[in-house]
Structures are given as C-alpha cells and as structure tokens.
N, C-alpha and C. Protein backbone atom coordinates (compact mmCIF):
# COMPACT_ATOMS: atom_id res chain seq x y z
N UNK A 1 6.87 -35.21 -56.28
CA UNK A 1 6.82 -35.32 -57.73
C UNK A 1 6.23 -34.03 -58.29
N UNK A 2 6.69 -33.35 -59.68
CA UNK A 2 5.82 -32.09 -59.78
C UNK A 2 5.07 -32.38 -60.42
N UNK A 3 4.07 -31.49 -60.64
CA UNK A 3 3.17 -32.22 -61.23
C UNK A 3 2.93 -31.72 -62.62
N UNK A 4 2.19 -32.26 -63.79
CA UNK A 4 2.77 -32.10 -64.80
C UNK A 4 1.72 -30.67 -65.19
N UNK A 5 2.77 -30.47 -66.54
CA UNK A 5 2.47 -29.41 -67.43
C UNK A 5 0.81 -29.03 -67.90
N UNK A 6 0.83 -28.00 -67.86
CA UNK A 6 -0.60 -27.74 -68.25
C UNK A 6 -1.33 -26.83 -66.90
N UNK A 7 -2.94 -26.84 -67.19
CA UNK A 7 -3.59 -25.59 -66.39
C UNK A 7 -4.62 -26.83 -65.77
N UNK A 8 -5.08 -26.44 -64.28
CA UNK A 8 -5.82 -26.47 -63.72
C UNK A 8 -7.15 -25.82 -63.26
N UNK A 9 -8.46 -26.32 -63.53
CA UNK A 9 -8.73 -25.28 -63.25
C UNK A 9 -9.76 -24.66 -61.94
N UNK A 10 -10.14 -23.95 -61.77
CA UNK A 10 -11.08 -23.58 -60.15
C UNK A 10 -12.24 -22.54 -60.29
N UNK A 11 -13.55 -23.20 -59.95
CA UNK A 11 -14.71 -22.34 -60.08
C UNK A 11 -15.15 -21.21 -58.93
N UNK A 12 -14.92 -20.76 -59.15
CA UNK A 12 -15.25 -19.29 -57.79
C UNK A 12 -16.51 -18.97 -58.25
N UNK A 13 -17.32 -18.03 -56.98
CA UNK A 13 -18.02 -17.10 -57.36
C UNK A 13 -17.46 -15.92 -57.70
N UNK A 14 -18.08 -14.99 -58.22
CA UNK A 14 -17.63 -14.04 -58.68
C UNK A 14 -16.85 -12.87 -57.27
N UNK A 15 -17.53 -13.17 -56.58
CA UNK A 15 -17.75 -12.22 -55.19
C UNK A 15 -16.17 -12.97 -54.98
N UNK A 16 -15.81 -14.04 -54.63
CA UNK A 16 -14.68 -14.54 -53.77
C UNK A 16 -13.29 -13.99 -55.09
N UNK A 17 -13.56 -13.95 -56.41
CA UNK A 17 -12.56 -13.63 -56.92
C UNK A 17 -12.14 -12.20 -56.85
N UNK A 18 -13.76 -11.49 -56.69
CA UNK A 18 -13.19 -10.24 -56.29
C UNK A 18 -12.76 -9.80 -55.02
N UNK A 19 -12.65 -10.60 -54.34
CA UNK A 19 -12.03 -10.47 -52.66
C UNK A 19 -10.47 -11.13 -53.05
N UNK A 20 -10.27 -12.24 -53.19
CA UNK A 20 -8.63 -12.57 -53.96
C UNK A 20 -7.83 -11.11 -54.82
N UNK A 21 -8.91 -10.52 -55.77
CA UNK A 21 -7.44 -10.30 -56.61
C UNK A 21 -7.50 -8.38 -55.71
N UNK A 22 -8.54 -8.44 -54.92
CA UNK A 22 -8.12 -7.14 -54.05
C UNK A 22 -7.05 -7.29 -52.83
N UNK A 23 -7.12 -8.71 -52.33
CA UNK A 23 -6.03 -8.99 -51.76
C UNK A 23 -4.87 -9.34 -52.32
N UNK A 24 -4.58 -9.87 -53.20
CA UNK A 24 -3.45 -10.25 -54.28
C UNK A 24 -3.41 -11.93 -54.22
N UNK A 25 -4.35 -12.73 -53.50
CA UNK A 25 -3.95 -14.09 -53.19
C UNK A 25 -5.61 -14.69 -53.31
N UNK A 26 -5.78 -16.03 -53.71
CA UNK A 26 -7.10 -16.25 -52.93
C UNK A 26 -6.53 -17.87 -52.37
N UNK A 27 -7.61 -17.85 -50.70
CA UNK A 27 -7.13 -18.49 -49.84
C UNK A 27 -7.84 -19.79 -49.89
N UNK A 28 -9.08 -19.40 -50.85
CA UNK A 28 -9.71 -20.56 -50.68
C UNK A 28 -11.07 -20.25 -50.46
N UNK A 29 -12.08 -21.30 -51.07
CA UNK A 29 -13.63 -21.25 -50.76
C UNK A 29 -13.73 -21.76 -49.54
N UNK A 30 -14.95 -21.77 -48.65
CA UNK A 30 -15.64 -21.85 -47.81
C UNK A 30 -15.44 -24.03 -47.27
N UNK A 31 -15.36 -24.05 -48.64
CA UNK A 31 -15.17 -26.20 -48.71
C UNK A 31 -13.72 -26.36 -48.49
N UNK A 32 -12.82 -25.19 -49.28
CA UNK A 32 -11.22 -25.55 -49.72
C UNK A 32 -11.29 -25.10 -47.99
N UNK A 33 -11.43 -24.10 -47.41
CA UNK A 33 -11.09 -24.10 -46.21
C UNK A 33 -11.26 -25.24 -45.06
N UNK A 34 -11.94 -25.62 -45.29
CA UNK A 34 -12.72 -26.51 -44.22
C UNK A 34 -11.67 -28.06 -44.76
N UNK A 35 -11.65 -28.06 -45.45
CA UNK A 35 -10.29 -29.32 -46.17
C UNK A 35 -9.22 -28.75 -46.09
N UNK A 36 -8.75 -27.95 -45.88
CA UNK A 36 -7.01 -27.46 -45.81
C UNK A 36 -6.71 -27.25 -47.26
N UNK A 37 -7.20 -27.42 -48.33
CA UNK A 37 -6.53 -27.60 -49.40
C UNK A 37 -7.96 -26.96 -50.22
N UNK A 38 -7.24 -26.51 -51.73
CA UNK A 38 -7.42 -25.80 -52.88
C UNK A 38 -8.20 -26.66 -54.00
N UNK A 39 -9.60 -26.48 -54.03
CA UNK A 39 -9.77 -27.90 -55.18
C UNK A 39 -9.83 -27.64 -56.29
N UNK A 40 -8.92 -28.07 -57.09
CA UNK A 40 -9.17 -27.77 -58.53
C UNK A 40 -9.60 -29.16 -59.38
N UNK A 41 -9.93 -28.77 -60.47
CA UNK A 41 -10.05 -29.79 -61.60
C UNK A 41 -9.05 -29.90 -62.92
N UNK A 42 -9.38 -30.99 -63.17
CA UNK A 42 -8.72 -30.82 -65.07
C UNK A 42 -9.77 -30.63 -65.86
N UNK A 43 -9.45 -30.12 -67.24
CA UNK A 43 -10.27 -30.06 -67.98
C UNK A 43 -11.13 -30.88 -68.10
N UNK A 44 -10.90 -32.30 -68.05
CA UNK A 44 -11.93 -33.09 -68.39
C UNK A 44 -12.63 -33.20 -67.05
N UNK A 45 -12.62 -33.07 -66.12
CA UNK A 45 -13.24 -32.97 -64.46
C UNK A 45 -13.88 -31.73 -64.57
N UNK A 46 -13.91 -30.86 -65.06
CA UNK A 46 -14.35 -29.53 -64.91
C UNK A 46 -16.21 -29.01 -64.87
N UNK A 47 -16.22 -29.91 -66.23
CA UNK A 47 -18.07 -30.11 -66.26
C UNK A 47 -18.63 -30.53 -65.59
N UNK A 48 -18.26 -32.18 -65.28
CA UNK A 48 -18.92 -32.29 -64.05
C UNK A 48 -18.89 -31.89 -62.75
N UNK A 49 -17.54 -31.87 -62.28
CA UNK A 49 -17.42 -31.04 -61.06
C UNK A 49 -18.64 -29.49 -61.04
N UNK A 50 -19.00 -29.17 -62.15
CA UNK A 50 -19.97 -27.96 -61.73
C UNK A 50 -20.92 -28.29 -61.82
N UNK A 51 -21.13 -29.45 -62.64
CA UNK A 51 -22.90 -29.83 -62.17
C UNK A 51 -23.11 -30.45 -60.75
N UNK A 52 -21.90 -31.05 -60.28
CA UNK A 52 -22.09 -31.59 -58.78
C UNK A 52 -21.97 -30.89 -57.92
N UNK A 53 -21.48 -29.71 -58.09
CA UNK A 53 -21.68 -28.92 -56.94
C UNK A 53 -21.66 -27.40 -57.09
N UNK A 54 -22.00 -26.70 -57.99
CA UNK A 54 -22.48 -25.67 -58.61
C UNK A 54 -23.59 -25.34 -59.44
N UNK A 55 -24.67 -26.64 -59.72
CA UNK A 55 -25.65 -26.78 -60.19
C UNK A 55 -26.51 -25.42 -60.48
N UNK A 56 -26.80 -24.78 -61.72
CA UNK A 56 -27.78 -23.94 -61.42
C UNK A 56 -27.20 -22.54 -61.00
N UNK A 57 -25.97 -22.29 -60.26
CA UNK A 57 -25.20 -21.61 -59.45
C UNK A 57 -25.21 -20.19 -60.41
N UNK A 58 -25.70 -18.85 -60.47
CA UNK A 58 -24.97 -17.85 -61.18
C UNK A 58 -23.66 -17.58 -60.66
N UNK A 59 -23.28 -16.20 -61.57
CA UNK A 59 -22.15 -15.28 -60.89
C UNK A 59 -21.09 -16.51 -60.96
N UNK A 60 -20.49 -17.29 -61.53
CA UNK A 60 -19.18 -18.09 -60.83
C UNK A 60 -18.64 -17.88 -62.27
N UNK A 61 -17.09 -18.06 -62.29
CA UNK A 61 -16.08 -17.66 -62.95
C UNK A 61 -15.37 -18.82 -62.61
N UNK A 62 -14.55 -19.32 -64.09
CA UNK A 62 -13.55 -20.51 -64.35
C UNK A 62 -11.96 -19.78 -64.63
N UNK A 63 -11.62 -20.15 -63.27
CA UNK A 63 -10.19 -19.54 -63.17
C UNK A 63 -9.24 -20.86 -63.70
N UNK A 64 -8.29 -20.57 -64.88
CA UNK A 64 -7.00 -21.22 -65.38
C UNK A 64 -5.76 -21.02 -64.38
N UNK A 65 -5.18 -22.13 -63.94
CA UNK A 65 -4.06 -21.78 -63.29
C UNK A 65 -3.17 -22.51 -63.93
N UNK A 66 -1.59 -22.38 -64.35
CA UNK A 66 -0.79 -22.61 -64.38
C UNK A 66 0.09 -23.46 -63.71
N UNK A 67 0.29 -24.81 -63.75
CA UNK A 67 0.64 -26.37 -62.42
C UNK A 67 2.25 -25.78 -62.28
N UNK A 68 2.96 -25.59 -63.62
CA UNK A 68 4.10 -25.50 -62.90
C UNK A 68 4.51 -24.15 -62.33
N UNK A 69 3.75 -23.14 -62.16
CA UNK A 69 3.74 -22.27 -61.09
C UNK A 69 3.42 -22.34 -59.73
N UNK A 70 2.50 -23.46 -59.52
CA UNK A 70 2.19 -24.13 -58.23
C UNK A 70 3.64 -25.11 -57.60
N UNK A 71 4.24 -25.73 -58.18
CA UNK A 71 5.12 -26.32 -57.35
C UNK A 71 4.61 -27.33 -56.74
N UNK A 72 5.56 -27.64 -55.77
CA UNK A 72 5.35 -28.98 -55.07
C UNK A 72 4.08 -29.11 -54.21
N UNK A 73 3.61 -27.60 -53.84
CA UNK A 73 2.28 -27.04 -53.09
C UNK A 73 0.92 -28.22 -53.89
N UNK A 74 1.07 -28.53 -55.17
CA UNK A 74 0.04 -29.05 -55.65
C UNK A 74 0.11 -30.74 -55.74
N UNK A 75 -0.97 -30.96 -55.23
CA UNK A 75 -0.46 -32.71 -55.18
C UNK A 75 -2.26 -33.17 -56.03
N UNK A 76 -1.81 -34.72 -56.39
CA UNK A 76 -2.58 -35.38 -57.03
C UNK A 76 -3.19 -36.27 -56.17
N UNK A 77 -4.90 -36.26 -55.79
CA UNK A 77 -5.37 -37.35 -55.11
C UNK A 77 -6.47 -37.81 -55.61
N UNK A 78 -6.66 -39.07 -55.14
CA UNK A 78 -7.62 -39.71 -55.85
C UNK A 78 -8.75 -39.44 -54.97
N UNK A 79 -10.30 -39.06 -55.59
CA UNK A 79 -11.28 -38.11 -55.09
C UNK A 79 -12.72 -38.96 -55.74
N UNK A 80 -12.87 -38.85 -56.27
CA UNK A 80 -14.51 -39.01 -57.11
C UNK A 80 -14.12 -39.85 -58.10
N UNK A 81 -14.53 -41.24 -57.72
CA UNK A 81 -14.44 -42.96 -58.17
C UNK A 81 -12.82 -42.82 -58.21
N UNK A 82 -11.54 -42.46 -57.63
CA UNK A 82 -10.21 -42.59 -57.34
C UNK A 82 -9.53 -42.14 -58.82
N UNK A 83 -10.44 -40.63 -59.25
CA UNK A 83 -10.06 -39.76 -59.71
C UNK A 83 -8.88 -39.54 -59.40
N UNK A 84 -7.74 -38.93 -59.83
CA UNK A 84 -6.66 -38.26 -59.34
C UNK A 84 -7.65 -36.68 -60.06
N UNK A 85 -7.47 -36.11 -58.43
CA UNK A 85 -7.70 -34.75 -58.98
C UNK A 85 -6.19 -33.63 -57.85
N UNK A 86 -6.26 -32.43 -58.63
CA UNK A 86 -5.41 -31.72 -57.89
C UNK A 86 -5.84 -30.65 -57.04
N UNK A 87 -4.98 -30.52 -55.84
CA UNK A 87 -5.07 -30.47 -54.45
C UNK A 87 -4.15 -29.55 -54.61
N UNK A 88 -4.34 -28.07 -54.02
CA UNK A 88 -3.59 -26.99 -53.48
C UNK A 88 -3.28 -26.57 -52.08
N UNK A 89 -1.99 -27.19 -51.48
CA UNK A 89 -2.20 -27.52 -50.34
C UNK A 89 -0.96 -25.64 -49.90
N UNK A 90 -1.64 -24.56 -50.10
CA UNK A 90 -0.87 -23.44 -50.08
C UNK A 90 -2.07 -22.29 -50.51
N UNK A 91 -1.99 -21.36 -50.50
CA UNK A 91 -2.74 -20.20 -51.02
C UNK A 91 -2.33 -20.04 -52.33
N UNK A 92 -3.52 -19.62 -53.64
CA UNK A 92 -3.00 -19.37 -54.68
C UNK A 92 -3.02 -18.35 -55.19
N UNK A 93 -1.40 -17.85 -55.29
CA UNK A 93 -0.93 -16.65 -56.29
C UNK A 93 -1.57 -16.39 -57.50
N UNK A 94 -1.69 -15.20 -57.61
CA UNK A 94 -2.56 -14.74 -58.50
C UNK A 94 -1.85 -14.64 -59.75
N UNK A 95 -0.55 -14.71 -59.67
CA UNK A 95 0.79 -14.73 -60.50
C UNK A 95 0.56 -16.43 -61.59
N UNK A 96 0.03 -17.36 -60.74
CA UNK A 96 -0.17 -18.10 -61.37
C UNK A 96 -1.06 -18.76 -62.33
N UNK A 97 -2.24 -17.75 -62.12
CA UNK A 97 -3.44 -17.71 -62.90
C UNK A 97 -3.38 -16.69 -64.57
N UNK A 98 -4.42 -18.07 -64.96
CA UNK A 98 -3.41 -17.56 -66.68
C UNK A 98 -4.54 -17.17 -67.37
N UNK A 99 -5.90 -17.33 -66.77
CA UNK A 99 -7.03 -16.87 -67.18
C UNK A 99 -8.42 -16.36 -66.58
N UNK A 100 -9.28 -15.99 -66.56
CA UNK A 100 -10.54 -15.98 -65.53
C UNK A 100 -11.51 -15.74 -66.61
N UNK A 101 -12.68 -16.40 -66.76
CA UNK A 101 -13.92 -16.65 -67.90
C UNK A 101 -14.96 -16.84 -66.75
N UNK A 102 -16.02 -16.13 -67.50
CA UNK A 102 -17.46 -16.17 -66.82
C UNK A 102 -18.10 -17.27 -67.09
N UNK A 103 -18.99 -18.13 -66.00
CA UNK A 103 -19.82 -19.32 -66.42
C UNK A 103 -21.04 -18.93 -66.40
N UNK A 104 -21.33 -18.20 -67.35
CA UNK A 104 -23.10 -18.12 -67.51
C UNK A 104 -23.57 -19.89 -67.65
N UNK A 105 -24.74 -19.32 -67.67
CA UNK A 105 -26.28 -20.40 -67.57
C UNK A 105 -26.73 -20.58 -68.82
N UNK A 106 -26.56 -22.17 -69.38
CA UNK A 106 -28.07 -21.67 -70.96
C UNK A 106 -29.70 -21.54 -70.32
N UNK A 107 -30.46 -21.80 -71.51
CA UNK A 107 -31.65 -21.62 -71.41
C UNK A 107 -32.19 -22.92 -69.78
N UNK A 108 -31.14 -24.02 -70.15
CA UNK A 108 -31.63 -25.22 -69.40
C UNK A 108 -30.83 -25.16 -68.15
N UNK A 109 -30.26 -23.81 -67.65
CA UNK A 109 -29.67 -24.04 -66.40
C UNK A 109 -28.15 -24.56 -66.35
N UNK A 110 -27.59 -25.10 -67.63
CA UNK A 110 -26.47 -25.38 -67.62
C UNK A 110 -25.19 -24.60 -67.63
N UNK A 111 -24.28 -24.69 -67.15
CA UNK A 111 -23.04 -23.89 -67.70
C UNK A 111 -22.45 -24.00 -68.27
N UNK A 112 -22.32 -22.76 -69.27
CA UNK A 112 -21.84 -22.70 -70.75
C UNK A 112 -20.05 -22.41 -70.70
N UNK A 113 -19.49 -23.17 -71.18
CA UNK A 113 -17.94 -23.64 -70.66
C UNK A 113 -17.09 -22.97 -71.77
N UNK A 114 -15.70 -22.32 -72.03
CA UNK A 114 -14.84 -22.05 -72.93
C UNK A 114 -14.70 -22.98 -73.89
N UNK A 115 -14.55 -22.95 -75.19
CA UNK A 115 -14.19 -24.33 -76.33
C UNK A 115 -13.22 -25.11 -75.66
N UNK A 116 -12.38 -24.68 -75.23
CA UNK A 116 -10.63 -25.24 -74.65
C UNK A 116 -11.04 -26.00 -73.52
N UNK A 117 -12.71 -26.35 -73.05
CA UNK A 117 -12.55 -27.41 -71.73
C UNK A 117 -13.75 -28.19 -72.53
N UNK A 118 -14.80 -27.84 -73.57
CA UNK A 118 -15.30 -28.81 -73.83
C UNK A 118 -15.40 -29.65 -75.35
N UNK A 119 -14.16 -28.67 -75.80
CA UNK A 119 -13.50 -29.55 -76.96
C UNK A 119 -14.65 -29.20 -77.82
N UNK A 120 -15.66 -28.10 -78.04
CA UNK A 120 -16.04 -27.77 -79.23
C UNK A 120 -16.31 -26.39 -79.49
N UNK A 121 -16.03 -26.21 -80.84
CA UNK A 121 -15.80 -24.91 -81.71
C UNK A 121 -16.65 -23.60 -80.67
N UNK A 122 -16.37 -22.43 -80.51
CA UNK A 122 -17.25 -21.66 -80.29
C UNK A 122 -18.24 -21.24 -81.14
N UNK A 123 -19.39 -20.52 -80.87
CA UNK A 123 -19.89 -19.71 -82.17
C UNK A 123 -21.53 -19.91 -81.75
C-alpha cells in the first residue's frame, strides 16, 4: 500500500546529518540500525517522540521527508500504544528530504519545534 501524502519526519544529531549529506544518503542512527529500519514520526508523534528519547539532547536537527518519494520502502507499524508510526525499511535519499531545521533547547530544556509541527504561530 503507499503510503499517504505528506512529510515525515526524523531527528538526527547534527554530527550524523553531516556524515549523510557528505555521503549523499543517510543509513540510519545507531537504534535505526540495530532495527533494520528508519524511524520516523508524524507531525503529531514528533514532540513526544523527542522528549522520549532525545530529552535534553543538543545539536539535533528535524529532518522533513517527503512519503511519496519513499515508496513502497516505507511501511506503517503500530509502535507506542499501537501507534501506526512510519518505518524506512531502505536507506534515505537525500533527494527526498524537503527540509532540515535546528532543535534548540528553551530555558526549561525543551525543544523548540517549527510552527508547521506544533500548530502555533511563530514569533
């Protein structure tokens, strides 16, 4: 089934994105490796997915990817309470990435997210 329209997205450190786009591909974090597969989120998965496991974390960057550039490579599984989240079961082209944004820290340690994932105004 393909999977539908819209962006996915994937938190790197800064260091692993700059090892991807010097290679032209990135293969995967240190977790995506050890699972065979690519973990991304949706927008609405995105926040929490970084407080659960990026907590606190500097240096990491919110990469946008593009689903129907992924292809059949990307599948939907159910993950955290039978979430459907998406699964990159392939290396991802850099061709398919439609954005890369820095996740700074606020004052309280949190990460401060683009308007377009937490649905409010910038400024």
């Amino acid at each position: 089934m393909p999977p539908p329209a819209g962006l996915v997205y994937k938190i790197v450190s800064a260091h692993e994105w700059a090892a991807a786009e010097a290679e032209g591909r990135f293969i995967g974090s240190p977790v995506d490796l050890d699972d065979g597969f690519i973990h991304f989120s949706t927008a609405e998965q995105t926040v929490e997915t970084a407080s659960r496991h990026f907590a606190g974390r500097k240096g990491l960057l919110l990469v946008a990817v593009d689903t129907q550039a992924l292809g059949e490579a990307l599948k939907w599984e159910p993950s955290r309470g039978g979430a459907l989240f998406p699964h990159l079961y392939d290396v991802l082209s850099l061709e398919a990435v439609r954005s890369v944004d820095p996740l700074p820290l606020n004052e309280d340690g949190e990460h401060i997210f683009p308007a377009r994932i937490t649905g409010k105004a910038e400024g």
